[in-house]
N, C-alpha and C. Protein backbone atom coordinates (compact mmCIF):
# COMPACT_ATOMS: atom_id res chain seq x y z
N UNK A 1 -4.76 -2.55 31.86
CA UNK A 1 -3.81 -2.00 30.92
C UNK A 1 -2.47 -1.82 31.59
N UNK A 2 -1.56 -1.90 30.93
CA UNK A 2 -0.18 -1.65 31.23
C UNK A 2 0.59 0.02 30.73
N UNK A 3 1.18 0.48 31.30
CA UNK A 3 1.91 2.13 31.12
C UNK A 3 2.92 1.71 30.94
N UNK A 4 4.18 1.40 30.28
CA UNK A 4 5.66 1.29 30.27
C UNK A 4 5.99 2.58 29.69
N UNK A 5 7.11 3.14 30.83
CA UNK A 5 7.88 4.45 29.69
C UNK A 5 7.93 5.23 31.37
N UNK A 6 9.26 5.81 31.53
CA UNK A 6 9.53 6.92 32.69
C UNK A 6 9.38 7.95 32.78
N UNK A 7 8.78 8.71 31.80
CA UNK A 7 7.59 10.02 32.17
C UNK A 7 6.98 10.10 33.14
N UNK A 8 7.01 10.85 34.15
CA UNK A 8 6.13 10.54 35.61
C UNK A 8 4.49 11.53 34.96
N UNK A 9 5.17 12.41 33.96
CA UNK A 9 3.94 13.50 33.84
C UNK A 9 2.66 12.53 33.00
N UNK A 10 3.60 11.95 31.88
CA UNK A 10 2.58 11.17 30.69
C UNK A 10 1.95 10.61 31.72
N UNK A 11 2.40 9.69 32.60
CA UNK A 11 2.17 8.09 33.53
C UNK A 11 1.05 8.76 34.38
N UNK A 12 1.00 9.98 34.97
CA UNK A 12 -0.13 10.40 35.35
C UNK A 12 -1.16 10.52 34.58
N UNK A 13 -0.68 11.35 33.59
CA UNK A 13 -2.28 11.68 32.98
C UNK A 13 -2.91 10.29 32.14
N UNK A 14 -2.04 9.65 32.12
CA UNK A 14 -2.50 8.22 31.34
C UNK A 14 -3.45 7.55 32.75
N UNK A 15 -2.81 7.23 33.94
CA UNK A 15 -3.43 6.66 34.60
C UNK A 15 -4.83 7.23 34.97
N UNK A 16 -4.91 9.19 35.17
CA UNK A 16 -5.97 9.17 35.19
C UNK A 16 -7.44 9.24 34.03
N UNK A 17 -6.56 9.22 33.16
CA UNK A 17 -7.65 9.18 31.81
C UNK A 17 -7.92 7.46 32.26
N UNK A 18 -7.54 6.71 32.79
CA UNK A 18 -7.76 5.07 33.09
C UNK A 18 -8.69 5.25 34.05
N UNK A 19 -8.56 5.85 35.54
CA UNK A 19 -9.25 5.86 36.38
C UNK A 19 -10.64 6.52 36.10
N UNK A 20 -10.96 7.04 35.03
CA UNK A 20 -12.27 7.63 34.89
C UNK A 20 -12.63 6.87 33.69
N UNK A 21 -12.02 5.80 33.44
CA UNK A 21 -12.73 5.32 32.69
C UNK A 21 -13.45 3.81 33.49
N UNK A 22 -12.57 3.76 34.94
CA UNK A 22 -12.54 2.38 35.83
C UNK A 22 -11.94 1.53 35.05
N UNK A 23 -10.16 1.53 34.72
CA UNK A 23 -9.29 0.38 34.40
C UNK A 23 -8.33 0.36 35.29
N UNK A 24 -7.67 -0.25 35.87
CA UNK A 24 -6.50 -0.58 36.70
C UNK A 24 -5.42 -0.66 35.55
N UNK A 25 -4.15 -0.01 36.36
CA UNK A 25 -3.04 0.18 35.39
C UNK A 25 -1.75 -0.81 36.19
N UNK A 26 -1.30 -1.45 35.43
CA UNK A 26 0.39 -2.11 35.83
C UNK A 26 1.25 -1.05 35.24
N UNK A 27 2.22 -0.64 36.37
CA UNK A 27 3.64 0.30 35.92
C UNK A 27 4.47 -0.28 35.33
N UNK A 28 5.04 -0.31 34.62
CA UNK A 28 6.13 -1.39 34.17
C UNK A 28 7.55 0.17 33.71
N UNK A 29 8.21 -0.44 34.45
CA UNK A 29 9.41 0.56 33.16
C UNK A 29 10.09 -0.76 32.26
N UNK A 30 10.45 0.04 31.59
CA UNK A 30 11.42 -0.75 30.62
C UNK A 30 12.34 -1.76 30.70
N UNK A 31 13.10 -1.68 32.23
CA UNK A 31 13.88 -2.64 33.13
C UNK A 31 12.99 -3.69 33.08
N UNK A 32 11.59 -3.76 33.63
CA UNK A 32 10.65 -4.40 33.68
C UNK A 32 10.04 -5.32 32.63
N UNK A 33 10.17 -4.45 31.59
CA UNK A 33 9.39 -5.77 30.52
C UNK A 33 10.41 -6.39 30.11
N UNK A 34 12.02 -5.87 30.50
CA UNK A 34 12.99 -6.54 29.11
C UNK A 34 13.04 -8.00 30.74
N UNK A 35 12.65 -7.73 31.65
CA UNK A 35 12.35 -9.29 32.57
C UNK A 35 11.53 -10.29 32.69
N UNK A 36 10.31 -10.20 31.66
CA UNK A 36 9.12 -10.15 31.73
C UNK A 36 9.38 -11.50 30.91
N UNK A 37 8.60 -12.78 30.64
CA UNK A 37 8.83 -14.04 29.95
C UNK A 37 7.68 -13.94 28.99
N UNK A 38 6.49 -13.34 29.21
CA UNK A 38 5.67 -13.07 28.27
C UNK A 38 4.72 -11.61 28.50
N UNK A 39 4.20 -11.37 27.38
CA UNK A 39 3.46 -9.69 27.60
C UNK A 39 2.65 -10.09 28.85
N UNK A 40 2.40 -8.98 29.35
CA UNK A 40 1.27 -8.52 30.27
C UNK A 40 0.44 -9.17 29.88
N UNK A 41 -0.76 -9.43 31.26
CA UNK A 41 -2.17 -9.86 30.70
C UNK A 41 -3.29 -8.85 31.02
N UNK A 42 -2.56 -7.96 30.06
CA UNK A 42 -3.62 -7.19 30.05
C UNK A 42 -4.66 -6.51 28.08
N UNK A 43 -5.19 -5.84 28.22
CA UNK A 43 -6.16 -5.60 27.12
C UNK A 43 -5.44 -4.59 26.04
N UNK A 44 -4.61 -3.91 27.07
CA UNK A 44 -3.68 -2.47 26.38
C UNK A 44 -2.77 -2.33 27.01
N UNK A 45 -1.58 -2.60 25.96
CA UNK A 45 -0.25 -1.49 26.53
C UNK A 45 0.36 -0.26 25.50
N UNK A 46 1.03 0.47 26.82
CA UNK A 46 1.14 1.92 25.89
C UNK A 46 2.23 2.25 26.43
N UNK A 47 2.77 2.20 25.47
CA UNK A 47 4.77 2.36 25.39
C UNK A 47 5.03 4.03 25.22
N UNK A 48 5.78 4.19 25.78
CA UNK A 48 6.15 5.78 26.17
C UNK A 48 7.23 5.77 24.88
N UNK A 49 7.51 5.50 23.82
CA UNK A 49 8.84 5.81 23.14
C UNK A 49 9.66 6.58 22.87
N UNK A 50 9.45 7.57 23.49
CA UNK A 50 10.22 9.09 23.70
C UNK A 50 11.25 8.70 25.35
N UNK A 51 10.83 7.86 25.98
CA UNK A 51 11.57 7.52 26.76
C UNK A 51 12.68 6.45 26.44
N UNK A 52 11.71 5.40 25.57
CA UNK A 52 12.08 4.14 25.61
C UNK A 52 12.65 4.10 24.11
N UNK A 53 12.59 4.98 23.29
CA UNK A 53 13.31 4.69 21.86
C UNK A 53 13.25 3.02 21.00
N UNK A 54 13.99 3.13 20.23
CA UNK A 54 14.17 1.94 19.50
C UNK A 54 14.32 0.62 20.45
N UNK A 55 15.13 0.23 21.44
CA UNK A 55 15.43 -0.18 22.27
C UNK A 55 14.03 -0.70 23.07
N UNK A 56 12.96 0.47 23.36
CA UNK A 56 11.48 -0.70 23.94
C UNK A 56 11.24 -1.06 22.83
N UNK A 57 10.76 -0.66 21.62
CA UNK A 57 10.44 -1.29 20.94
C UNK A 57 10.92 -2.84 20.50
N UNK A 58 12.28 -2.96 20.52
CA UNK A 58 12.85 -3.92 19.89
C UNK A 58 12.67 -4.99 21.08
N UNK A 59 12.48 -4.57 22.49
CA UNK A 59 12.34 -5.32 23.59
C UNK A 59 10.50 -5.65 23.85
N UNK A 60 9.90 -4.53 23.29
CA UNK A 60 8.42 -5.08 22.77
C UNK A 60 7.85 -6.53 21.87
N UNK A 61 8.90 -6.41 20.85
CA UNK A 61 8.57 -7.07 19.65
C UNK A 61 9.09 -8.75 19.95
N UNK A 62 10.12 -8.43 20.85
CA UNK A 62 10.98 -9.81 20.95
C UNK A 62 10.07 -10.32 22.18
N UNK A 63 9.14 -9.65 22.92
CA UNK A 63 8.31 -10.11 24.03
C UNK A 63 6.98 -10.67 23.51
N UNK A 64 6.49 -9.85 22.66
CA UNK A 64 5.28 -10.07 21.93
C UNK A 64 4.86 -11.13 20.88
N UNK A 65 3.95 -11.58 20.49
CA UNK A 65 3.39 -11.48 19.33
C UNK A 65 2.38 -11.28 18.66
N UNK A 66 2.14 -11.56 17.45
CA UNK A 66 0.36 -11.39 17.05
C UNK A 66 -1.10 -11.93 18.09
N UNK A 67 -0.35 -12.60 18.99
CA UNK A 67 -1.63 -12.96 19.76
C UNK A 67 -1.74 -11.98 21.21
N UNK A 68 -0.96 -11.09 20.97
CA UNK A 68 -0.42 -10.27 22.34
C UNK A 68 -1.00 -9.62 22.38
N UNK A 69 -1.65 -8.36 23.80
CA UNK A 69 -2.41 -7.33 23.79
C UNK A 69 -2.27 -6.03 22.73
N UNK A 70 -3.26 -5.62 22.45
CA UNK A 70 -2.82 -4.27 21.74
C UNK A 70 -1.74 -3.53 22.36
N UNK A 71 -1.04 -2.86 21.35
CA UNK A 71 -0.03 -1.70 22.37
C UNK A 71 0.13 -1.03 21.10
N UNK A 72 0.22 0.68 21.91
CA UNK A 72 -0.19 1.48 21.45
C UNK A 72 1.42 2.48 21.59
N UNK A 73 1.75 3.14 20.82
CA UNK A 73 3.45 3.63 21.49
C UNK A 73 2.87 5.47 20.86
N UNK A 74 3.38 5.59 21.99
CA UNK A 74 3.26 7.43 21.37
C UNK A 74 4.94 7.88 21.77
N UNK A 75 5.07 8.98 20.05
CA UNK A 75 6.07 9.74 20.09
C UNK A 75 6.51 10.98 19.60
N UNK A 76 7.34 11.50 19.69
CA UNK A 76 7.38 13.27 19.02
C UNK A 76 7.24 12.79 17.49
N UNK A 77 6.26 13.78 17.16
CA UNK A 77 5.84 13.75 15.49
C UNK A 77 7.15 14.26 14.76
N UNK A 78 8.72 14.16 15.59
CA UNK A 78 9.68 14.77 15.02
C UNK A 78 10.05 13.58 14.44
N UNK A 79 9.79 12.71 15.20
CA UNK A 79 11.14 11.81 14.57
C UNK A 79 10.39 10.81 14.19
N UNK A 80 10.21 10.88 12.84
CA UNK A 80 9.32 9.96 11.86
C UNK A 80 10.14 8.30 11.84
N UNK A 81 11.46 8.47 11.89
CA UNK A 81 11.87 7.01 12.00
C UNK A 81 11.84 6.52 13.13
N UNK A 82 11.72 6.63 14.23
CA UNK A 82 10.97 6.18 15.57
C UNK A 82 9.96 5.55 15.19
N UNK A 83 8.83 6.33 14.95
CA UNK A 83 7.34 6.24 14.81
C UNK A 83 7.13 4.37 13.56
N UNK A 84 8.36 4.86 12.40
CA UNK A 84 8.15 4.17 11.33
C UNK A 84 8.44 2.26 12.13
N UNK A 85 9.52 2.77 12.43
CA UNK A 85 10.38 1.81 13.41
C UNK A 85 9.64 0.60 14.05
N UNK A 86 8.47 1.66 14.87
CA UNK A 86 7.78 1.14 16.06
C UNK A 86 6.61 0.48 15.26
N UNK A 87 6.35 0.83 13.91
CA UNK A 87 5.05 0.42 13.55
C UNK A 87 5.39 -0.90 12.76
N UNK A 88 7.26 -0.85 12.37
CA UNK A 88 7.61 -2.05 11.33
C UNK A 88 7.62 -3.01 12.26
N UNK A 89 7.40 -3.23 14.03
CA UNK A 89 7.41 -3.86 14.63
C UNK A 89 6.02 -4.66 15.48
N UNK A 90 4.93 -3.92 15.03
CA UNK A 90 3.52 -3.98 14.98
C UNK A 90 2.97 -3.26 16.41
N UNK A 91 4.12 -2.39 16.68
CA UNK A 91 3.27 -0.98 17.66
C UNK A 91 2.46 -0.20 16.32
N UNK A 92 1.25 0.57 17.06
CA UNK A 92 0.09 1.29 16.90
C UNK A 92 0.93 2.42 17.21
N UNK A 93 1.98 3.58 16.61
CA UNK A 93 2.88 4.67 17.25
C UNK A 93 1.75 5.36 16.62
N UNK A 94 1.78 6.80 17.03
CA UNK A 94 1.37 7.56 16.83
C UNK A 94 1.84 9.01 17.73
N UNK A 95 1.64 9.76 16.49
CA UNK A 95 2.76 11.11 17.49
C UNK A 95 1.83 11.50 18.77
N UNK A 96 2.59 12.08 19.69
CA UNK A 96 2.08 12.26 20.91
C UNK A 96 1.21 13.06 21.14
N UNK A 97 1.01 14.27 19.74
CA UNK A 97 -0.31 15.18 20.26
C UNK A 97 -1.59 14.34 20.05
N UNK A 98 -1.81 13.33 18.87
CA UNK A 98 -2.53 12.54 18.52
C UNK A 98 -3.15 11.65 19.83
N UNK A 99 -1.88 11.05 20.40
CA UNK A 99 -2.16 9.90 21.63
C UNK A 99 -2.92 11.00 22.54
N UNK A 100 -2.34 12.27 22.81
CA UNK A 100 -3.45 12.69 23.61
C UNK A 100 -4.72 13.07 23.38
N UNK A 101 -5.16 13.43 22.06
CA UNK A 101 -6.44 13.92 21.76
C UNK A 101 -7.49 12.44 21.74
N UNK A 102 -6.42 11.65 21.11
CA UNK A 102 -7.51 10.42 21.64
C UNK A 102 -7.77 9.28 22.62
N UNK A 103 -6.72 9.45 23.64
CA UNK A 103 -6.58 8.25 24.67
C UNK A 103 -7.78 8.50 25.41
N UNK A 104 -8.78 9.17 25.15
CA UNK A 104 -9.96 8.77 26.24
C UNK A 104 -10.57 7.69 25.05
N UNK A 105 -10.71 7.84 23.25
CA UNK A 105 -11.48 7.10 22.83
C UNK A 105 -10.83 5.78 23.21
N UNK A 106 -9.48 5.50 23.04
CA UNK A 106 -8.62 4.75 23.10
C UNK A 106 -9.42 3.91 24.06
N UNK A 107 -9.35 4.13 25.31
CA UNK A 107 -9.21 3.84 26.51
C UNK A 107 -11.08 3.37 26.33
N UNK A 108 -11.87 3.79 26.07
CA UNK A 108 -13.11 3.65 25.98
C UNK A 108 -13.54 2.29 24.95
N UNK A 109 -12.82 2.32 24.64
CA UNK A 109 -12.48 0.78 23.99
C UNK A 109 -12.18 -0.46 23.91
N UNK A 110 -11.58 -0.31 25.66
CA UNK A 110 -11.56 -1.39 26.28
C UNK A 110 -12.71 -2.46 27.34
């Protein structure tokens, strides 16, 4: 799975909800994927969008496509046009208390 987004706090607890599940994580920030020629090869990515705003997304979508890994974007349940944004672009957003109550099923899924 891939982590994009500069939260050092999320990027931990994401990696270790990974490590107990035994997945290896790629760091990517945002600098990173807008360099990137095609998505990750990986199973899951999970976009920080509270870091990365409209801007990863739009750098998601132009990287991606329907044949691309899942990715999953968590953000403040404030800002509904973020969330709407990220989903008219075929991110999985979901507000961030949500991403945490379920990133172990998440993650168990892979």
């Amino acid at each position: 799975m891939a982590v994009v987004g500069g939260d050092l706090m999320a990027r931990s607890r994401i990696e270790a909800a990974a490590a107990s599940n035994s997945l290896e994580i790629q760091r990517l920030s945002p600098d990173d994927l807008e360099s990137l020629e095609a998505p990750p090869d990986v199973d899951l990515v999970v976009l920080d969008l509270d870091s990365g705003g409209r801007a990863l997304v739009d750098t998601w979508a132009s990287l991606a496509d329907e044949s691309g890994p899942r990715v999953v974007g968590y953000f403040s349940h404030v800002d509904v046009a973020l969330g709407d944004h990220a989903r008219s672009r075929g991110v999985d957003a979901v507000p961030r208390g949500r991403f945490w109550r379920t990133l172990e099923e998440i993650l168990a899924a892979l």
